[in-house]
PDB file of N, CA and C in Angstrom:
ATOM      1  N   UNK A   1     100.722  82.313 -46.786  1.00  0.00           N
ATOM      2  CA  UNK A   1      99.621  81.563 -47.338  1.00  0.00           C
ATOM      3  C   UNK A   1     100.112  80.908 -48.621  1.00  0.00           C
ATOM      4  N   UNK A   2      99.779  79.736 -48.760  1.00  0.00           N
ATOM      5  CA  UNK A   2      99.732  78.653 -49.936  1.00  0.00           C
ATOM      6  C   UNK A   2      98.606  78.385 -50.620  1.00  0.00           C
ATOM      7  N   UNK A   3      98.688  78.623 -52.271  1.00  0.00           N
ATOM      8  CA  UNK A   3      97.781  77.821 -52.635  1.00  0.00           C
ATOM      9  C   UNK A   3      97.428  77.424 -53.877  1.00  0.00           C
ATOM     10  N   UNK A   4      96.520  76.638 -54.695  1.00  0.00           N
ATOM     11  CA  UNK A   4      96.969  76.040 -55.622  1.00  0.00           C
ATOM     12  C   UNK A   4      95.196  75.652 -56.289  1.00  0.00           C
ATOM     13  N   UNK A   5      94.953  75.802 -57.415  1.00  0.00           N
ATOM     14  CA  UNK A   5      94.110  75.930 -58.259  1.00  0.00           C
ATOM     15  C   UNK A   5      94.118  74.467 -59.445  1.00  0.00           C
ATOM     16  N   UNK A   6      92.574  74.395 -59.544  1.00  0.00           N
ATOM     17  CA  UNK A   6      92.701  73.487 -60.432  1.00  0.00           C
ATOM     18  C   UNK A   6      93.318  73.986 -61.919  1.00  0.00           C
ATOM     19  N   UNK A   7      93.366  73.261 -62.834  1.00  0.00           N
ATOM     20  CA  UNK A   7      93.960  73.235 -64.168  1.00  0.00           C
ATOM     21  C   UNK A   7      92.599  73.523 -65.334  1.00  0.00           C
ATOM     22  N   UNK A   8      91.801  72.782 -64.936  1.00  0.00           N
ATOM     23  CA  UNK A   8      90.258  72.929 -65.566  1.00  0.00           C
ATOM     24  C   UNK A   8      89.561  74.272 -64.778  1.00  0.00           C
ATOM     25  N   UNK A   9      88.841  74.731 -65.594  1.00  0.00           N
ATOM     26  CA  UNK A   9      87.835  75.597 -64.929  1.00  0.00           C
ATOM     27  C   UNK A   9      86.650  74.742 -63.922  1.00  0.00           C
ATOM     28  N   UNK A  10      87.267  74.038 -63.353  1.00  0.00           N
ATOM     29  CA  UNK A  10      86.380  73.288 -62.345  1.00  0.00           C
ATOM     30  C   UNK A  10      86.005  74.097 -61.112  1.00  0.00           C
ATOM     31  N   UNK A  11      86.384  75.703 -61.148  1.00  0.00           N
ATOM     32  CA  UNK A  11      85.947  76.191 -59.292  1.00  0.00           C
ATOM     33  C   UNK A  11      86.536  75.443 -58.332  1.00  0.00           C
ATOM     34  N   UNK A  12      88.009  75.047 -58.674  1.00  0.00           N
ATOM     35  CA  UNK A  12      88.217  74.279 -57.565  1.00  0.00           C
ATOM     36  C   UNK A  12      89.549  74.650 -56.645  1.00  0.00           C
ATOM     37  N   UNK A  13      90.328  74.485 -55.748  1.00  0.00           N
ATOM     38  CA  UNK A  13      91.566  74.745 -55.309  1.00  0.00           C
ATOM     39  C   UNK A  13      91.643  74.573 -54.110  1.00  0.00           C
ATOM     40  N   UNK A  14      92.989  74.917 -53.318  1.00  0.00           N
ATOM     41  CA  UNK A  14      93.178  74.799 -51.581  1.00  0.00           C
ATOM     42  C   UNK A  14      93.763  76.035 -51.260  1.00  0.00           C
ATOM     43  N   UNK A  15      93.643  76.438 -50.373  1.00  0.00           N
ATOM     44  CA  UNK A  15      94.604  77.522 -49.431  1.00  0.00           C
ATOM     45  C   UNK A  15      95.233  76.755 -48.040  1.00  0.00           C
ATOM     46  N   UNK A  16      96.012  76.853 -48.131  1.00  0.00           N
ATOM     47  CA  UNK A  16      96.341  76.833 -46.428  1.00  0.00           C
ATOM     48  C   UNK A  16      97.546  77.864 -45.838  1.00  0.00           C
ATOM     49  N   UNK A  17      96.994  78.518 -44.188  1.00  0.00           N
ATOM     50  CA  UNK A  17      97.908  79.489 -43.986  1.00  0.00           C
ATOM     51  C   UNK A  17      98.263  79.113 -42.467  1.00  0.00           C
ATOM     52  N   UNK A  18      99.097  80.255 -41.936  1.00  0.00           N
ATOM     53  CA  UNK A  18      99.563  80.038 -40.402  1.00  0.00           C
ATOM     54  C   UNK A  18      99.416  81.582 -40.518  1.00  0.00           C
ATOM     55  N   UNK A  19      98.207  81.964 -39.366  1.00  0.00           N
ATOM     56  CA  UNK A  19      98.453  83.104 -38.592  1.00  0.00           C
ATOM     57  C   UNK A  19      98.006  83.719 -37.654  1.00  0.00           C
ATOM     58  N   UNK A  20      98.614  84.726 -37.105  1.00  0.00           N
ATOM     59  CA  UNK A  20      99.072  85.106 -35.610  1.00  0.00           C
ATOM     60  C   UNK A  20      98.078  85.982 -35.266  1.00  0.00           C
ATOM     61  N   UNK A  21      96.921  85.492 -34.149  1.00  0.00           N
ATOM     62  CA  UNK A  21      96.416  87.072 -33.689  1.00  0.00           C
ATOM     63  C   UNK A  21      96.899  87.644 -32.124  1.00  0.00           C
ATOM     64  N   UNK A  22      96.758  88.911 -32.342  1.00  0.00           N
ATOM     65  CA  UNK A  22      97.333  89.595 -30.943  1.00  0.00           C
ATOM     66  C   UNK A  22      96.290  90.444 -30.828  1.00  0.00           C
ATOM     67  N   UNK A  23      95.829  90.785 -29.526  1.00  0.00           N
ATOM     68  CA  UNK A  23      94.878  91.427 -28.951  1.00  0.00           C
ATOM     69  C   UNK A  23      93.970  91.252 -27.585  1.00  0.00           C
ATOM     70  N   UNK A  24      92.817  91.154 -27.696  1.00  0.00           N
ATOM     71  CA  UNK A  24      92.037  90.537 -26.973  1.00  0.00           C
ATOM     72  C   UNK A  24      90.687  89.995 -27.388  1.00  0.00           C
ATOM     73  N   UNK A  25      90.560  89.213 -26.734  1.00  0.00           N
ATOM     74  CA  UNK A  25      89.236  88.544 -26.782  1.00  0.00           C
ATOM     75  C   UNK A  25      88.359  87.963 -25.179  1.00  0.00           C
ATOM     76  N   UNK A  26      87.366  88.885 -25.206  1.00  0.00           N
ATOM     77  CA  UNK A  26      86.447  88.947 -23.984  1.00  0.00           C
ATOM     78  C   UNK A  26      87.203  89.441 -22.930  1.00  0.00           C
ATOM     79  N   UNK A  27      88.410  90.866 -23.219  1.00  0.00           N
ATOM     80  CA  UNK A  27      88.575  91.220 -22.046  1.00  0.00           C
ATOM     81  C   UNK A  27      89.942  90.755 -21.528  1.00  0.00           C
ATOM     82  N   UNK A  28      90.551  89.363 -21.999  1.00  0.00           N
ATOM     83  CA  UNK A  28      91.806  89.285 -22.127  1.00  0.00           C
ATOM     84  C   UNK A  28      92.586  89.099 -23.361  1.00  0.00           C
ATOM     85  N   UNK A  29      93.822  89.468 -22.528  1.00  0.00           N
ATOM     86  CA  UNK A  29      95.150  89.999 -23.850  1.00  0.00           C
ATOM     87  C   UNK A  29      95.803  89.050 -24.253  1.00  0.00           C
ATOM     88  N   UNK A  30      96.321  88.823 -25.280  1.00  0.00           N
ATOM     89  CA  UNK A  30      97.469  87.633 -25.731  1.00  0.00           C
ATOM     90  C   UNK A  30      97.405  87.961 -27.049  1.00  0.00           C
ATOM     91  N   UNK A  31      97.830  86.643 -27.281  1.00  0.00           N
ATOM     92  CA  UNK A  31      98.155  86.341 -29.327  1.00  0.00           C
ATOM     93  C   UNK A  31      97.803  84.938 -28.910  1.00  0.00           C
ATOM     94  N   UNK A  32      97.781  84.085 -29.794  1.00  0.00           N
ATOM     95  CA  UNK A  32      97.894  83.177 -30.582  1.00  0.00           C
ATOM     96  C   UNK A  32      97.922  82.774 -31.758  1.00  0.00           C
ATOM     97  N   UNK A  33      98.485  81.595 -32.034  1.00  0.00           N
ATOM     98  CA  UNK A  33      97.911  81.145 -33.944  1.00  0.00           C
ATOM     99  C   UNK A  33      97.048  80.473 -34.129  1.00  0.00           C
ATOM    100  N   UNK A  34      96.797  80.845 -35.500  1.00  0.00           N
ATOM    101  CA  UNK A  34      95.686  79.976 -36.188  1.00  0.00           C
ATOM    102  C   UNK A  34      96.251  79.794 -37.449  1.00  0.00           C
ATOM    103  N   UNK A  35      95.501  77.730 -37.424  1.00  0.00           N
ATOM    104  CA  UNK A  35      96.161  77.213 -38.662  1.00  0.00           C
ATOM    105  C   UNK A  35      94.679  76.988 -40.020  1.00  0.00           C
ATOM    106  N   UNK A  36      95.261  77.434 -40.783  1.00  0.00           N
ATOM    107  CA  UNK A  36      93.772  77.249 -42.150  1.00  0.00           C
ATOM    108  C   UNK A  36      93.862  76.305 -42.793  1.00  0.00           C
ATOM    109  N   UNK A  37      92.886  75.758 -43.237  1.00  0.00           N
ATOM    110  CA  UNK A  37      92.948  74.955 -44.094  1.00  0.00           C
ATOM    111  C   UNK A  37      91.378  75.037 -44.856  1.00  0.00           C
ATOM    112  N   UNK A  38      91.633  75.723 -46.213  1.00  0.00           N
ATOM    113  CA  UNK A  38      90.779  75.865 -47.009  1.00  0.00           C
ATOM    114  C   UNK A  38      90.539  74.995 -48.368  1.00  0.00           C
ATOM    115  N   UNK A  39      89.254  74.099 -49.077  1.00  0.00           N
ATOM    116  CA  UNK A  39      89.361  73.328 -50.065  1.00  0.00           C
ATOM    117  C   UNK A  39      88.032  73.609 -50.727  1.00  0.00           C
ATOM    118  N   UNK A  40      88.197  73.904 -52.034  1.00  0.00           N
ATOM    119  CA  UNK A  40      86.883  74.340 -52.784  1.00  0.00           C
ATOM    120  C   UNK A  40      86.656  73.038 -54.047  1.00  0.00           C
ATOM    121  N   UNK A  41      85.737  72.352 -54.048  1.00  0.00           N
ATOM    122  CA  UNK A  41      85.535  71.130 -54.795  1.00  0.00           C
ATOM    123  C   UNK A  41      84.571  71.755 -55.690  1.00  0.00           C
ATOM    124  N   UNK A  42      84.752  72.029 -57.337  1.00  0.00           N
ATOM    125  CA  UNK A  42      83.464  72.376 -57.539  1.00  0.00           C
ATOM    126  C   UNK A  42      82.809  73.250 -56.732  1.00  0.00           C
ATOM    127  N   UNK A  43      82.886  74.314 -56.744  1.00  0.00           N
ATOM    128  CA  UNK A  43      82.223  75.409 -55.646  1.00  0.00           C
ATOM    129  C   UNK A  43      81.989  75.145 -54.253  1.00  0.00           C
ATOM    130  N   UNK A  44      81.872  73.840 -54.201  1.00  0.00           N
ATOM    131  CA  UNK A  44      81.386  73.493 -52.635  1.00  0.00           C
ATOM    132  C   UNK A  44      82.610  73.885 -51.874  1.00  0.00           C
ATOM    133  N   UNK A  45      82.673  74.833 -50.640  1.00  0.00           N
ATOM    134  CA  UNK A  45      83.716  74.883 -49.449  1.00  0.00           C
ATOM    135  C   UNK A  45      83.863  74.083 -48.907  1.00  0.00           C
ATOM    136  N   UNK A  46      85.004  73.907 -48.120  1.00  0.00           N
ATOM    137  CA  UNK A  46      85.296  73.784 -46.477  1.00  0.00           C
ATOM    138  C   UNK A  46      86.153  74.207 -45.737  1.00  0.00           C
ATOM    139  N   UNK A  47      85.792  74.516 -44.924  1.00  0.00           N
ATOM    140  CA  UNK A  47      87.061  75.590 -44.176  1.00  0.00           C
ATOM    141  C   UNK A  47      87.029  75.090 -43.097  1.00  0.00           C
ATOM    142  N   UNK A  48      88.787  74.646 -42.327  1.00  0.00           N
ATOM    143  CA  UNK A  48      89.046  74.516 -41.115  1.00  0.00           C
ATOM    144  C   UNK A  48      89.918  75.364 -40.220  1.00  0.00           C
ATOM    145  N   UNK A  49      89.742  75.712 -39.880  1.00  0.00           N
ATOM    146  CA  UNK A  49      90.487  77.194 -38.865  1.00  0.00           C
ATOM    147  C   UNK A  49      90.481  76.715 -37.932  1.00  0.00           C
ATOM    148  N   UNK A  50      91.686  76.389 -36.950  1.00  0.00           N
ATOM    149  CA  UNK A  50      91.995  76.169 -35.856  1.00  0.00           C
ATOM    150  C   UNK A  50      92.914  76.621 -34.675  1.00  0.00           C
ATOM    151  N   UNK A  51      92.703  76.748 -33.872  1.00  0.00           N
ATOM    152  CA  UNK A  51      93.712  77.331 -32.722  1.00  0.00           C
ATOM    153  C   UNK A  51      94.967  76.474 -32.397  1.00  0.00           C
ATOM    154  N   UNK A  52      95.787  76.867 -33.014  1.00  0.00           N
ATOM    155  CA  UNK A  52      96.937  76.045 -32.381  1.00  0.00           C
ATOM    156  C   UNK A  52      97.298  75.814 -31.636  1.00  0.00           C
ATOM    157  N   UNK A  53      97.718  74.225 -30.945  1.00  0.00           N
ATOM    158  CA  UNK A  53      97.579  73.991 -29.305  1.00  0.00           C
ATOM    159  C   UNK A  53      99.246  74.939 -28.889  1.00  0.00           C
ATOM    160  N   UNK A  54      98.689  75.067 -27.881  1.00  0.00           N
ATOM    161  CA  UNK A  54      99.827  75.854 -26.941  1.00  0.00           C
ATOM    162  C   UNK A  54     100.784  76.796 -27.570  1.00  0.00           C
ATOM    163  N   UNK A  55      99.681  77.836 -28.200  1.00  0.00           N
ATOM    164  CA  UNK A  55     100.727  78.974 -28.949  1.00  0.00           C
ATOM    165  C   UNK A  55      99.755  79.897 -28.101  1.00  0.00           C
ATOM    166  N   UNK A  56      98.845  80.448 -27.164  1.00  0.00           N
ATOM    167  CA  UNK A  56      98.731  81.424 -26.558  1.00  0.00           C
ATOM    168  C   UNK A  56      99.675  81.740 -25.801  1.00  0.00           C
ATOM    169  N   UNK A  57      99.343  83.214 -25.598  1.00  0.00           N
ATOM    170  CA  UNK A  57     100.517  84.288 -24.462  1.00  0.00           C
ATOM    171  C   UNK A  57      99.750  84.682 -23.645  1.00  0.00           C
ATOM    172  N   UNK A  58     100.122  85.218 -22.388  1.00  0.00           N
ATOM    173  CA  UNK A  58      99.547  85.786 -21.322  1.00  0.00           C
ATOM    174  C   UNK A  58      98.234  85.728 -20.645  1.00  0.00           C
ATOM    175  N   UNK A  59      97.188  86.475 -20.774  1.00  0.00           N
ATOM    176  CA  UNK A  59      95.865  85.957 -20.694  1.00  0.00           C
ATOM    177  C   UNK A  59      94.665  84.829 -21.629  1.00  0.00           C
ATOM    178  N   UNK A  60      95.809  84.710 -22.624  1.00  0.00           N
ATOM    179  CA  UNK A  60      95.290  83.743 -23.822  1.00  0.00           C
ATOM    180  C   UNK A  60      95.934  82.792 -23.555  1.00  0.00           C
ATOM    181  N   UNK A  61      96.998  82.096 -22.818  1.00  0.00           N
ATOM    182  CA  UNK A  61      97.482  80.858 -22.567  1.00  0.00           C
ATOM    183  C   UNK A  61      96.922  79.775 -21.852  1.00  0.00           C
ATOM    184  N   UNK A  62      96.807  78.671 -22.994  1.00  0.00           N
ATOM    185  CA  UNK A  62      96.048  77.567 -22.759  1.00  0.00           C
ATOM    186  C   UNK A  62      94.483  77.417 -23.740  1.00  0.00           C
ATOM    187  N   UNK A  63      94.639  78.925 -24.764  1.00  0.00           N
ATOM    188  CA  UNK A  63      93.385  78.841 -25.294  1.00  0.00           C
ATOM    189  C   UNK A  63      93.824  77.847 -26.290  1.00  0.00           C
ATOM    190  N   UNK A  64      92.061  77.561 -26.447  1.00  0.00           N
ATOM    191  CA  UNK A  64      92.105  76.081 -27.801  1.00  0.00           C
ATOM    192  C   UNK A  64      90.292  76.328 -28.094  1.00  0.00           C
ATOM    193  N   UNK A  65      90.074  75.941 -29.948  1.00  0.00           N
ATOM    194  CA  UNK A  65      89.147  76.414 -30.479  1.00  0.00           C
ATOM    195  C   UNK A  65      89.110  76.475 -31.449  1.00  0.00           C
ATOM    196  N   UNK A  66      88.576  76.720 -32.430  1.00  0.00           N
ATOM    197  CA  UNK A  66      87.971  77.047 -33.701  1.00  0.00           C
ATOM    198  C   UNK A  66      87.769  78.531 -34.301  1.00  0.00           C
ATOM    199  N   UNK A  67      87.464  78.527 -35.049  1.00  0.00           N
ATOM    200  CA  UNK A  67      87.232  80.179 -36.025  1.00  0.00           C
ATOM    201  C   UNK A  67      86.691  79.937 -37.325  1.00  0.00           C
ATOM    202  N   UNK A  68      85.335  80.116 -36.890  1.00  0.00           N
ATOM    203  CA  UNK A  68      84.878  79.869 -38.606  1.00  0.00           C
ATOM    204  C   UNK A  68      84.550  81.150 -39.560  1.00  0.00           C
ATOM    205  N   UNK A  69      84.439  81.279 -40.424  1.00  0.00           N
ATOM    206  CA  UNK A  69      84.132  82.214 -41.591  1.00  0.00           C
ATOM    207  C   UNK A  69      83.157  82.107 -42.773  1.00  0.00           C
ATOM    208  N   UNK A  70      81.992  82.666 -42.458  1.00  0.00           N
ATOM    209  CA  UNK A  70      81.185  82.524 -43.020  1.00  0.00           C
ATOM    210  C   UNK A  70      80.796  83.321 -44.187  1.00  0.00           C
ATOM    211  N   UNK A  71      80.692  83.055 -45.635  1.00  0.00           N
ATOM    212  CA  UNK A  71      80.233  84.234 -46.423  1.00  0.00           C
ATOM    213  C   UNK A  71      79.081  83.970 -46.965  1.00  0.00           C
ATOM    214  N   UNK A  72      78.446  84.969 -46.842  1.00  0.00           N
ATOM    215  CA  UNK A  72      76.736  85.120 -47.144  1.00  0.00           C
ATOM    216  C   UNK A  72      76.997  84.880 -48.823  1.00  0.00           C
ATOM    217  N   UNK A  73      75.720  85.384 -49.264  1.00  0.00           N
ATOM    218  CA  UNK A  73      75.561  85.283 -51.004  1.00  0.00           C
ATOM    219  C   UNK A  73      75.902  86.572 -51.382  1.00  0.00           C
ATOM    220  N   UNK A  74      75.927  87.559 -50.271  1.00  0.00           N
ATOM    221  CA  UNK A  74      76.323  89.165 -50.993  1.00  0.00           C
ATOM    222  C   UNK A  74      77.819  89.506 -51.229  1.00  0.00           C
ATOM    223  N   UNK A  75      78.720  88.036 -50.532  1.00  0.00           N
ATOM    224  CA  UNK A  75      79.775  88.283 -50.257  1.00  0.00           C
ATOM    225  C   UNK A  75      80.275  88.652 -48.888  1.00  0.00           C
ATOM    226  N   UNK A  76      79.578  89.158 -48.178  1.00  0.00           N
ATOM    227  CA  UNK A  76      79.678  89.870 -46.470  1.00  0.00           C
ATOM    228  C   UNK A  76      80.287  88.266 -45.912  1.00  0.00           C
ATOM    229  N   UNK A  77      81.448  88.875 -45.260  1.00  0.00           N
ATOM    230  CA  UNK A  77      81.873  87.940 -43.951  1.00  0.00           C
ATOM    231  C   UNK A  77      81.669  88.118 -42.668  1.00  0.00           C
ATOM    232  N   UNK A  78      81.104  87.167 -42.088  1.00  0.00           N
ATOM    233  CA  UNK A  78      80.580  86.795 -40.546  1.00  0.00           C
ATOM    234  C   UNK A  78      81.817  85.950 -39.792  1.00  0.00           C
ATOM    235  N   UNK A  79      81.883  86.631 -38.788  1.00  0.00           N
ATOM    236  CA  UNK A  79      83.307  85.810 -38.255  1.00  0.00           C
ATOM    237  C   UNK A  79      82.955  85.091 -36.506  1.00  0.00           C
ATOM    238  N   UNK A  80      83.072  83.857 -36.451  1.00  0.00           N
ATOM    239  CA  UNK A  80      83.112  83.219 -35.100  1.00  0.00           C
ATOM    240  C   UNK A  80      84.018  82.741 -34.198  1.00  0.00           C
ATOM    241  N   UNK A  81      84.350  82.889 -33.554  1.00  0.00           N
ATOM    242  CA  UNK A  81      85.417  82.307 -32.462  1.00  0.00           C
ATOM    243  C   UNK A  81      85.008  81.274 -31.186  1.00  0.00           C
ATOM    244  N   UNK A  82      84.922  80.168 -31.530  1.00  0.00           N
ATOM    245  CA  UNK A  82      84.033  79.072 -30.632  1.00  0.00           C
ATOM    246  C   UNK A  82      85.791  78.959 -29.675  1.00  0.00           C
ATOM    247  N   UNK A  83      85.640  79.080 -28.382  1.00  0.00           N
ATOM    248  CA  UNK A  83      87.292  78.445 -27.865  1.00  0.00           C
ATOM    249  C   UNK A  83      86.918  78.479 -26.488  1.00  0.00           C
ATOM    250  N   UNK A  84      87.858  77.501 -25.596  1.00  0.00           N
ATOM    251  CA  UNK A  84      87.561  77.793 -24.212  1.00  0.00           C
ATOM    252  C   UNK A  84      89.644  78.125 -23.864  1.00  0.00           C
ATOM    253  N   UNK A  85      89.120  78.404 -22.480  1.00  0.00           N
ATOM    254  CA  UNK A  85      90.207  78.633 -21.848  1.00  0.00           C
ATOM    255  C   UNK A  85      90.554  78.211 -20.355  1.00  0.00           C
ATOM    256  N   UNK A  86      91.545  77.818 -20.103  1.00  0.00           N
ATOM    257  CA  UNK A  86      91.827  77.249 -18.622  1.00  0.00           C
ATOM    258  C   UNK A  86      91.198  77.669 -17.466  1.00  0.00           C
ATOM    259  N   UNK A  87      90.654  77.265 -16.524  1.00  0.00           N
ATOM    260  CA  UNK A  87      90.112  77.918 -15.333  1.00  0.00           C
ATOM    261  C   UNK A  87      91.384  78.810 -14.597  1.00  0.00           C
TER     262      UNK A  87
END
């Protein structure tokens, strides 16, 4: 992971990372990556999390999708995985 902060106390900065999940999801097995790309303007977010094309393995090959991350006001993270996969 990379990342880099404003100079002013403006709340501001980027992250961006590359990384690997292995496991399953709905029952099938693989890995793939996911690429981040995080930017805070003045407090405001945005976050892009994406599935990297053609880095699944085994029952995950061919997945493609999204992953968003949501944090409430308490701080709690909510995690989504929007993706399809080959017939």
């Amino acid at each position: 992971m990379l990342t880099a902060s404003s100079v002013e106390k403006a709340d501001s900065g980027v992250y961006v990372a590359v990384e690997r999940f292995s496991g399953t999801v709905d029952g099938k097995k693989g890995s793939f990556a996911l690429a981040h790309r995080g930017v805070q303007a003045h407090g405001k977010r945005e976050l892009l999390i994406t599935i990297v094309p053609d880095t699944g393995s085994d029952e995950l090959k061919g997945i493609a999708g999204t992953f968003t991350i949501d944090i409430g006001a308490d701080g709690a993270h909510s995690y989504d995985l929007a993706y399809t996969l080959p017939d």
